[in-house]
Protein backbone atom coordinates (compact mmCIF):
# COMPACT_ATOMS: atom_id res chain seq x y z
CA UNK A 1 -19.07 9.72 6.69
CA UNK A 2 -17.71 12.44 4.32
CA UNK A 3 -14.87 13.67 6.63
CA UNK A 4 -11.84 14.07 3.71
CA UNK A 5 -8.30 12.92 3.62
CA UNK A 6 -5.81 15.96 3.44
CA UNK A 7 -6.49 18.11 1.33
CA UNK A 8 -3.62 18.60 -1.41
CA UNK A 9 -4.95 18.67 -5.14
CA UNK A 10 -5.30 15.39 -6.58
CA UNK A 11 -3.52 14.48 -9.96
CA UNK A 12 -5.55 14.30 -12.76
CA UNK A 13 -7.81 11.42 -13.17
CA UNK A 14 -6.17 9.36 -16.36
CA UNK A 15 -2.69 10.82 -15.81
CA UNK A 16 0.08 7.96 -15.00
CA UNK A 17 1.07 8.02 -11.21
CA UNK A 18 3.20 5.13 -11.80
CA UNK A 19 5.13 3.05 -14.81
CA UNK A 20 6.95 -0.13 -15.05
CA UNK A 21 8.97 -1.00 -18.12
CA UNK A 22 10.77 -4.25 -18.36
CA UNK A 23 10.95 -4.04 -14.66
CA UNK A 24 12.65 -6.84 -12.84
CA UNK A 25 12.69 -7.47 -8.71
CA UNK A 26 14.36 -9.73 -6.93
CA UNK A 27 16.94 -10.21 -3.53
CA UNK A 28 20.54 -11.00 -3.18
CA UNK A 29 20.76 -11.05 -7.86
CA UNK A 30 17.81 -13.70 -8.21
CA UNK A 31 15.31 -12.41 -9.75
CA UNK A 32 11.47 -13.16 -9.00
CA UNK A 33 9.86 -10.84 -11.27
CA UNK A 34 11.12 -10.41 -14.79
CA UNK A 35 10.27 -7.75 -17.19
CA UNK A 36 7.10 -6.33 -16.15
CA UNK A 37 5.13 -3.64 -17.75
CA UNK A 38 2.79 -1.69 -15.81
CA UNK A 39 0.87 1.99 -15.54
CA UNK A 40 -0.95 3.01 -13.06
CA UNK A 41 -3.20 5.81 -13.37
CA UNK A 42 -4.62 8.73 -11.15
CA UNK A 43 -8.09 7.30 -10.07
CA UNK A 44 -7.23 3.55 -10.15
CA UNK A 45 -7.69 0.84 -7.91
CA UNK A 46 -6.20 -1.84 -8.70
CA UNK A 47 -5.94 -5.17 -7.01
CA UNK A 48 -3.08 -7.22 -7.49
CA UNK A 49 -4.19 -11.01 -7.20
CA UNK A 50 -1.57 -14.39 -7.13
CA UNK A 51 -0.75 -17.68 -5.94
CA UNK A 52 2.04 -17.79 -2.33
CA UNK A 53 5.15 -16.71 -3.57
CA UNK A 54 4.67 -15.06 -7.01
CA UNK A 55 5.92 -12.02 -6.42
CA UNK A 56 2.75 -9.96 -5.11
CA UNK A 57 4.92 -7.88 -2.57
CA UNK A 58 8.06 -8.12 -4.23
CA UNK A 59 6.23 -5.65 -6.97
CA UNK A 60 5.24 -3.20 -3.99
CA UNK A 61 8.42 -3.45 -2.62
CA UNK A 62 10.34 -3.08 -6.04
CA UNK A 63 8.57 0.31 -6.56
CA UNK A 64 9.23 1.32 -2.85
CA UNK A 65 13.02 0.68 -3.35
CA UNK A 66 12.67 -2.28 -0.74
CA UNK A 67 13.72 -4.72 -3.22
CA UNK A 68 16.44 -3.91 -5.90
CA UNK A 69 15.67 -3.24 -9.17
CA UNK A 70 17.71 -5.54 -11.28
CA UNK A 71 16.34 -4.55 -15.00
CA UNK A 72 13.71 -2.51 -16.85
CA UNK A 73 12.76 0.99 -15.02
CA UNK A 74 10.32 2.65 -12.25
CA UNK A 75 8.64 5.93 -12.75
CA UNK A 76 6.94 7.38 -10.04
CA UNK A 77 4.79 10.53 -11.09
CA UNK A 78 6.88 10.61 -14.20
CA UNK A 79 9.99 10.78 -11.87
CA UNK A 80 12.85 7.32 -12.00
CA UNK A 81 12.61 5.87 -8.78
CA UNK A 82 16.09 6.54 -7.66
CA UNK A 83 16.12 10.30 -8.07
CA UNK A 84 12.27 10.31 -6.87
CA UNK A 85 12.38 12.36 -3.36
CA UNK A 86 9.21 13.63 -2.98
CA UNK A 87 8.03 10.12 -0.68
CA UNK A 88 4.93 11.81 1.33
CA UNK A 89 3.44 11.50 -2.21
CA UNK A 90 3.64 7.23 -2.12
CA UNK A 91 1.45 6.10 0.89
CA UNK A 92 2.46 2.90 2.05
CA UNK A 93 0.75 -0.13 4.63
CA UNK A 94 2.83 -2.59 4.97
CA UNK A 95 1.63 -6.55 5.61
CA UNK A 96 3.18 -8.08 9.03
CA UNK A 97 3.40 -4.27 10.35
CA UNK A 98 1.50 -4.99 14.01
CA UNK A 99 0.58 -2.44 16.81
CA UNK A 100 0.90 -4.59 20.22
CA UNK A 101 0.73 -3.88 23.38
CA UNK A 102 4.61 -3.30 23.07
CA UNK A 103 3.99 0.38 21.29
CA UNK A 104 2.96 2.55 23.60
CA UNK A 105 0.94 5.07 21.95
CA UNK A 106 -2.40 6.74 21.03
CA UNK A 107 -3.63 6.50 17.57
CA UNK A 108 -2.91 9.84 16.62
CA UNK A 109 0.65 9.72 17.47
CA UNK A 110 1.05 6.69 15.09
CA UNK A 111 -1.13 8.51 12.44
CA UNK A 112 1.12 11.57 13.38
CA UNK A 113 4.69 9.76 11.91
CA UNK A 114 3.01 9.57 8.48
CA UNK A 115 3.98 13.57 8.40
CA UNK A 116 7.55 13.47 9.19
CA UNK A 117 7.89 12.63 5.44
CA UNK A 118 6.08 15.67 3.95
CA UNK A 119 7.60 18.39 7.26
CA UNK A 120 10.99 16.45 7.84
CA UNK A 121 11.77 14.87 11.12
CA UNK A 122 13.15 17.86 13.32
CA UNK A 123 10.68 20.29 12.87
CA UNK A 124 7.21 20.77 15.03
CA UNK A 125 4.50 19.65 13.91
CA UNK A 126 2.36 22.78 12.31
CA UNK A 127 -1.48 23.13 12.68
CA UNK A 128 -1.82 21.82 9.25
CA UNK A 129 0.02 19.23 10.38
CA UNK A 130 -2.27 18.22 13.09
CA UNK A 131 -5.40 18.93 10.73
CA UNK A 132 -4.12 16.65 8.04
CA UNK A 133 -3.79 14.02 10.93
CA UNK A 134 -7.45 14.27 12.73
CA UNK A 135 -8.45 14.29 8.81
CA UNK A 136 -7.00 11.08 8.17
CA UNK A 137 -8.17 9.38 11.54
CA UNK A 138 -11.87 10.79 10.35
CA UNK A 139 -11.95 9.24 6.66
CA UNK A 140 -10.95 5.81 8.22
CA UNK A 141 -13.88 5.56 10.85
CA UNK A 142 -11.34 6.65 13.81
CA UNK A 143 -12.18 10.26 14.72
CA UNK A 144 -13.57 9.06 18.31
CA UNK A 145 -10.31 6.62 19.01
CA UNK A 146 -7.52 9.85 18.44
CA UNK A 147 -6.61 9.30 21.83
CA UNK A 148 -6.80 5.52 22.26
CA UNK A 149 -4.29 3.47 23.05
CA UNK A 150 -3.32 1.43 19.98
CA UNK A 151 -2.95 -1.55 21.78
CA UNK A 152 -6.70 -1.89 23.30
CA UNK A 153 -7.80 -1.64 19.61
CA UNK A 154 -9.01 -4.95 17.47
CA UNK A 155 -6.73 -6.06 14.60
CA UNK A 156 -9.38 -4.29 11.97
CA UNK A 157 -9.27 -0.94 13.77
CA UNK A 158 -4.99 -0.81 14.32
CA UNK A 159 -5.40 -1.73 10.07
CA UNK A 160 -7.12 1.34 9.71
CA UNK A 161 -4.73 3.37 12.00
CA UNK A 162 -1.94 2.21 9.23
CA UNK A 163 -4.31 3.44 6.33
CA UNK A 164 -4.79 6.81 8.01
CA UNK A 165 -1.17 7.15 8.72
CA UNK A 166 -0.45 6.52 5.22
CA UNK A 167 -3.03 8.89 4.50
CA UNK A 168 -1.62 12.33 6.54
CA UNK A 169 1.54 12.62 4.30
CA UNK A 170 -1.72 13.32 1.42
CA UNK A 171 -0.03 10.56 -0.73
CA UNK A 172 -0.93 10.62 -4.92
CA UNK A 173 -0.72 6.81 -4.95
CA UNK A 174 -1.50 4.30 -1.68
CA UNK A 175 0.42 0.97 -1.84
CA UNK A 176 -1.22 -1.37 0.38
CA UNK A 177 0.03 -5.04 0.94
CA UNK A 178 -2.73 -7.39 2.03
CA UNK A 179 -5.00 -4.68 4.34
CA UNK A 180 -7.27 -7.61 5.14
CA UNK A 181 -4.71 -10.34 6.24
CA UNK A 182 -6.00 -11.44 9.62
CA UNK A 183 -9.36 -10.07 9.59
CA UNK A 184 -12.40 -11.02 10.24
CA UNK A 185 -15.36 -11.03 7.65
CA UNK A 186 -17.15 -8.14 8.98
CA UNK A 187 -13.76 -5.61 9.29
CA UNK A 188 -12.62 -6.40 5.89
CA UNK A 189 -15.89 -5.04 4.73
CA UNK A 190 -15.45 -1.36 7.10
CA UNK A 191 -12.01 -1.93 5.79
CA UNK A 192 -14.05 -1.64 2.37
CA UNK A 193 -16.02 0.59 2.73
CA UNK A 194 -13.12 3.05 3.68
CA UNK A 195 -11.29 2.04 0.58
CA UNK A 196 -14.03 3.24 -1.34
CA UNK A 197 -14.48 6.06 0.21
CA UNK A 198 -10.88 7.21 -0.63
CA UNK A 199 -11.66 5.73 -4.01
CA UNK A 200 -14.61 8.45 -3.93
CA UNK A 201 -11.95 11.26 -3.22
CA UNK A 202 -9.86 10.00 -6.28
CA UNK A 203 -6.96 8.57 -4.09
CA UNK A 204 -5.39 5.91 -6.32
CA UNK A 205 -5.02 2.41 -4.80
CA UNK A 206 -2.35 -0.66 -5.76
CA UNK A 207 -3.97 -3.37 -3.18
CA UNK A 208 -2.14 -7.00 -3.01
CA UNK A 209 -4.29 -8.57 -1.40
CA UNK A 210 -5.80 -12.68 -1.45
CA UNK A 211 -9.38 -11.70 -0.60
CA UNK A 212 -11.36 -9.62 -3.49
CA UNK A 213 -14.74 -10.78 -2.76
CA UNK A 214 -15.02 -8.17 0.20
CA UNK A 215 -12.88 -5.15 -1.93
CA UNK A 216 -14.62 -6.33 -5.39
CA UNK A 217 -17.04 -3.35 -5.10
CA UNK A 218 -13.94 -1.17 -5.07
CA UNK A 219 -11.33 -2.22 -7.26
CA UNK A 220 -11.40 -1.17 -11.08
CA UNK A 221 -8.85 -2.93 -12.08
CA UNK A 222 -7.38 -6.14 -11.13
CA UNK A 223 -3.24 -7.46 -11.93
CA UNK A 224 -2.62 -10.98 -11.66
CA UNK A 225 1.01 -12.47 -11.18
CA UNK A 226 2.00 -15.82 -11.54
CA UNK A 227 5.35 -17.65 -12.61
CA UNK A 228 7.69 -14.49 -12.35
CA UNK A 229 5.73 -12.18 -14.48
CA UNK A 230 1.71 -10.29 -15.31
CA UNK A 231 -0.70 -13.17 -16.39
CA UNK A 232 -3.82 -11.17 -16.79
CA UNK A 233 -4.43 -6.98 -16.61
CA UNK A 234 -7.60 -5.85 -17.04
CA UNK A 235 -10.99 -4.55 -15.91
CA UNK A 236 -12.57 -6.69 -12.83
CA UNK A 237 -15.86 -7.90 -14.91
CA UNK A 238 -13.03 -9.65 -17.78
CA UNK A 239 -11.38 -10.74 -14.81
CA UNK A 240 -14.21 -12.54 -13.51
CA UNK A 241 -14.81 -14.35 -17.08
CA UNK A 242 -11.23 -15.51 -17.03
CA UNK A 243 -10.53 -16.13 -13.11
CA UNK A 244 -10.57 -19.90 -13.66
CA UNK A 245 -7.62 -19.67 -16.17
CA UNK A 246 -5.30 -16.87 -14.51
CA UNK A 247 -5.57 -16.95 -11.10
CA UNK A 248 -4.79 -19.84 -8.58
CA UNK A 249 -7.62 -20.73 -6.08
CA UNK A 250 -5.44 -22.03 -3.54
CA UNK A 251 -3.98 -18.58 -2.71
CA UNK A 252 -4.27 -18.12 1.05
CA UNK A 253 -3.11 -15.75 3.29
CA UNK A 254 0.99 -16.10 3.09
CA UNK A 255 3.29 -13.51 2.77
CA UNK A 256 5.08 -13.69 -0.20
CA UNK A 257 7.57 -16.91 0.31
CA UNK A 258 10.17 -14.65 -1.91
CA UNK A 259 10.13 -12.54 1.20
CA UNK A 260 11.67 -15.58 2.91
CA UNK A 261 14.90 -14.50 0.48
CA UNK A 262 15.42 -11.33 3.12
CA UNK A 263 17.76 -14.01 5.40
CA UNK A 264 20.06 -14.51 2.57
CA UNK A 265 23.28 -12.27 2.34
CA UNK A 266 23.06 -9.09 0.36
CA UNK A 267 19.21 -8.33 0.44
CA UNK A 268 18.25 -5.18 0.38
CA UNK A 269 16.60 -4.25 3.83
CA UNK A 270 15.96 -0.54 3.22
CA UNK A 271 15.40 1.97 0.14
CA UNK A 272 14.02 5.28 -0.07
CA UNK A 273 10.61 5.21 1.35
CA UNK A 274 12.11 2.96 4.30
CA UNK A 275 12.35 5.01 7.46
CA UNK A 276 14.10 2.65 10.76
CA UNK A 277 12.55 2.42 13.43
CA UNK A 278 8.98 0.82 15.21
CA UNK A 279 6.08 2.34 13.01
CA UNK A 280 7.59 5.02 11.31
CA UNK A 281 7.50 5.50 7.55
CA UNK A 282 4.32 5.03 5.17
């Protein structure tokens, strides 16, 4: 397939999309990641590996603005995250985000939200607008589905509706929090094969995610968290050399138990790239 994602110029390959620096996360003052340093650059994909509960989507959500930033500092395209407002540039697929039979709409219309960051919410969509958003469907494998239902699709093909949603805004960066959760063998390899395929087009990637073997082809770069901070950064064939000694084997699908912290009083529910509301935002 060699349909593209919108078509906005790309950053430069090597140049830094996004930088931690002492960065610390947590909900309601407790902290749960503590002084992490990390650049991402244009090009990247990087997969961010650790054991339930170490802070995996805490450190999506901490750049997002989802979880307060209680140290250290977040650039985002050499812009501090709290005066950052440019948030069709950060693609975003959340975990637990599900399309059921309760949303009652076609693919594109879902894909179709992912705009309302880059146009603004009260004007019409524009025939760039619609472009960008049959583009998107096309790089994920969805060209033929537009006007499907999202609730007669499998689990694999409504994960690749989020993907091409995030997609339409023509993000620099995609933040993606466990794409493969739920599915089976053979979708997490489509799901794959569309990652690289964006990889191709020089979209950067941060993927949390418990399952590498299937996005191993892909990813560059792999981040491993564990005990509150970064255990291991570095190039996926050291990774593979060290795995036994930095990464936890018994890492299974779980969303981040610090996530459970979101009951507690004073946790930070919404941020800047948060938009209320069923499936908008991304």
């Amino acid at each position: 397939m060699t349909s593209s994602p919108p078509s906005a110029a790309r950053e430069q390959v090597g140049s830094v999309i996004l930088r931690l620096a002492g960065a610390s996360f947590g909900y309601a003052e407790r902290p749960v990641l503590t002084a992490v340093d990390l650049t991402i650059r244009a090009g990247e994909v990087v997969a961010v590996l650790g054991p339930n509960g170490s802070g995996k989507s805490t450190l999506v959500r901490g750049v997002l603005g989802l979880a307060p930033c209680l140290g250290g500092s977040v650039e985002i395209l050499g812009t501090p995250r709290d005066r950052f407002t440019e948030r069709h540039l950060v693609g975003y697929v959340p975990q637990r985000h599900t399309l059921t039979a309760a949303v009652r709409a076609t693919a594109r219309e879902i894909v179709a939200t992912g705009r309302i960051a880059r146009r603004g919410l009260l004007r019409r969509p524009s025939r760039p607008d619609r472009e960008a958003v049959d583009a998107a469907l096309r790089v994920v494998g969805l060209g033929e589905h537009a006007d499907t239902d999202v609730s007669t699709l499998s689990g694999g093909q409504q994960r690749r509706v989020l993907i091409a949603r995030a997609l339409a805004g023509d993000p620099q960066i995609l933040l993606m929090d466990e794409p493969t959760a739920g599915v089976d063998v053979a979708n997490q390899h489509v799901l794959a094969e569309v990652l690289a395929r964006l990889a191709a087009q020089g979209v950067t990637q941060v993927i949390v995610t418990h399952e590498l073997e299937a996005l191993e082809p892909v990813v560059t770069r792999v981040v491993v968290i564990d005990r509150g901070g970064i255990t291991f950064d570095g190039p996926t064939a050291q990774f593979e050399q060290v795995h036994p000694h930095v990464h936890h084997d018994h890492d299974t699908h779980h969303h981040d138990l610090e996530l459970s912290a979101q009951a507690s009083p004073g946790v930070v529910t919404s941020g800047p790239f948060h938009e209320p509301g069923g499936v908008r935002g991304g």
